[in-house]
C-alpha atoms as a PDB file:
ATOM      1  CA  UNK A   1      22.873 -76.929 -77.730  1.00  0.00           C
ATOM      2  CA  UNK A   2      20.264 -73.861 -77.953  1.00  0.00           C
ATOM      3  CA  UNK A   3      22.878 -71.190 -78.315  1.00  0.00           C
ATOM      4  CA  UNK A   4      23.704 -72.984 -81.504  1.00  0.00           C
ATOM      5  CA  UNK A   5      19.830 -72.971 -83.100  1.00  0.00           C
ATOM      6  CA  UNK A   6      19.747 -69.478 -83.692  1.00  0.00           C
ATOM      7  CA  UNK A   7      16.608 -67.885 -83.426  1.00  0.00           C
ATOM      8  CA  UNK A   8      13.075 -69.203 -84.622  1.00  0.00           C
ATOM      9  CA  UNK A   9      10.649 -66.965 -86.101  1.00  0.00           C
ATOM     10  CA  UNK A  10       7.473 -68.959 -87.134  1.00  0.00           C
ATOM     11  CA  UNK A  11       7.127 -72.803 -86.478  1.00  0.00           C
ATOM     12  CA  UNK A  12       9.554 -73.966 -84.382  1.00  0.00           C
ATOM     13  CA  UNK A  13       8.611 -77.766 -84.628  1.00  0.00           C
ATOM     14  CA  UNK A  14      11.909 -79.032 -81.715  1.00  0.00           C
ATOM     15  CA  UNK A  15      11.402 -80.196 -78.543  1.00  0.00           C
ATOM     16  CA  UNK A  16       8.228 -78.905 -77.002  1.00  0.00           C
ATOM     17  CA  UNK A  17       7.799 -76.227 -73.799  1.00  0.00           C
ATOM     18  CA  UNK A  18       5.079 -78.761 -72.541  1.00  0.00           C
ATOM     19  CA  UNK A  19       5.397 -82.443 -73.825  1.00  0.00           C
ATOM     20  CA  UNK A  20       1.337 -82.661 -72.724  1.00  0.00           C
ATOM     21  CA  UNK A  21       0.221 -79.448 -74.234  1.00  0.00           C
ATOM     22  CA  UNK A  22       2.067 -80.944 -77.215  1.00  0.00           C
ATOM     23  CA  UNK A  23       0.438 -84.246 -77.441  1.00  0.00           C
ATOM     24  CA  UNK A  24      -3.150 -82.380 -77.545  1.00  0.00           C
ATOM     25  CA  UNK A  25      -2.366 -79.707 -79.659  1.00  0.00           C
ATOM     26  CA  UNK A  26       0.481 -80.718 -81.991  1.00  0.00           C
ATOM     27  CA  UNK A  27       1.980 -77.344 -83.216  1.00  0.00           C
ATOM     28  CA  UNK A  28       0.856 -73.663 -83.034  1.00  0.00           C
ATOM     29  CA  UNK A  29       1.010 -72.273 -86.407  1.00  0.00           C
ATOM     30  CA  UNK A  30       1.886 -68.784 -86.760  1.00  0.00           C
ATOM     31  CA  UNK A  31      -1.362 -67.195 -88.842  1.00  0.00           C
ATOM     32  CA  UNK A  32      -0.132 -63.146 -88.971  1.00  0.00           C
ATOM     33  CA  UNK A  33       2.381 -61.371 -91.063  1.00  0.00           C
ATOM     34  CA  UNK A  34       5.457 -60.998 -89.971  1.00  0.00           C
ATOM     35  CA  UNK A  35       7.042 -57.406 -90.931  1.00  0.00           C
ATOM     36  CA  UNK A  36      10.007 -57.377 -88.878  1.00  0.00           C
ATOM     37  CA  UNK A  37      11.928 -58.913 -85.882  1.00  0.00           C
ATOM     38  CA  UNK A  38      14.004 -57.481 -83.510  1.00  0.00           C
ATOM     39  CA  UNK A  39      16.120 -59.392 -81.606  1.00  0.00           C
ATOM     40  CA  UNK A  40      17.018 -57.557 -77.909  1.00  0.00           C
ATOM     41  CA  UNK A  41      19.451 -59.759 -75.861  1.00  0.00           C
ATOM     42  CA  UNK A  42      19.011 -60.232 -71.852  1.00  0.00           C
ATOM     43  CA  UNK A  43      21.666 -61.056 -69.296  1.00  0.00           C
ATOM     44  CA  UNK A  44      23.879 -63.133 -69.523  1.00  0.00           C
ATOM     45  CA  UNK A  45      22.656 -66.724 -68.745  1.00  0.00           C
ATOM     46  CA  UNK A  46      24.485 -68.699 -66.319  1.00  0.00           C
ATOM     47  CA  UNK A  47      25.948 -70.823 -68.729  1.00  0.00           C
ATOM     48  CA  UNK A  48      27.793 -68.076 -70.688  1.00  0.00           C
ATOM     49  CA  UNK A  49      31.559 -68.517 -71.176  1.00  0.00           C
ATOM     50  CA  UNK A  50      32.162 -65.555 -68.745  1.00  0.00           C
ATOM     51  CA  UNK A  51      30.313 -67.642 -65.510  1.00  0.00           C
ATOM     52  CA  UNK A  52      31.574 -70.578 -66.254  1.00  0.00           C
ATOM     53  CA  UNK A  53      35.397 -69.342 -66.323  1.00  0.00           C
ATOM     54  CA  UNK A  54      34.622 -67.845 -62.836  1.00  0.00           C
ATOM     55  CA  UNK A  55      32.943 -70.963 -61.218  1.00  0.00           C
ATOM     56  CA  UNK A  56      36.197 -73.022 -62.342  1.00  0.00           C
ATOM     57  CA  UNK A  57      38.516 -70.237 -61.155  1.00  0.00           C
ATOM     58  CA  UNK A  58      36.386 -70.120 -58.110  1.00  0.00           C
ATOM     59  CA  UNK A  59      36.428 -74.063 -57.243  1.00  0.00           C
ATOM     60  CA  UNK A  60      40.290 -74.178 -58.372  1.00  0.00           C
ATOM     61  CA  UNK A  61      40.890 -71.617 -56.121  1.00  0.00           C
ATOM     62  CA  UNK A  62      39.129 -73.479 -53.141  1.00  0.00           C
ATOM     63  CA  UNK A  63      41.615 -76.678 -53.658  1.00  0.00           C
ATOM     64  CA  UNK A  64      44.691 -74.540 -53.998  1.00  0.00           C
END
């Protein structure tokens, strides 16, 4: 599961965005130098622990 990769920084040779873009290419290799990385997390996604536990409260609820 992605939340359990961590984060890639560099070549990141797992499954592909675009299986065709892929095939012709192969992999993208990074070419700068990399001083630093900062890591700024988004929203919640809708598979976080906190949306899930509200869908099943939600669809328990409707059954009750």
């Amino acid at each position: 599961m992605a939340p359990f990769q961590g984060i890639s920084v560099g070549i990141d040779r797992k499954s592909p965005v675009s299986w065709p873009l892929f095939e012709r290419h192969r992999s993208f290799r990074y070419t700068g130098t990399l001083r630093s990385v900062t890591y700024t997390p988004g929203a919640p996604g809708p598979d976080a622990p906190e949306a899930v536990a509200a869908a099943l409260k939600q669809a328990a609820a409707a059954f009750e």
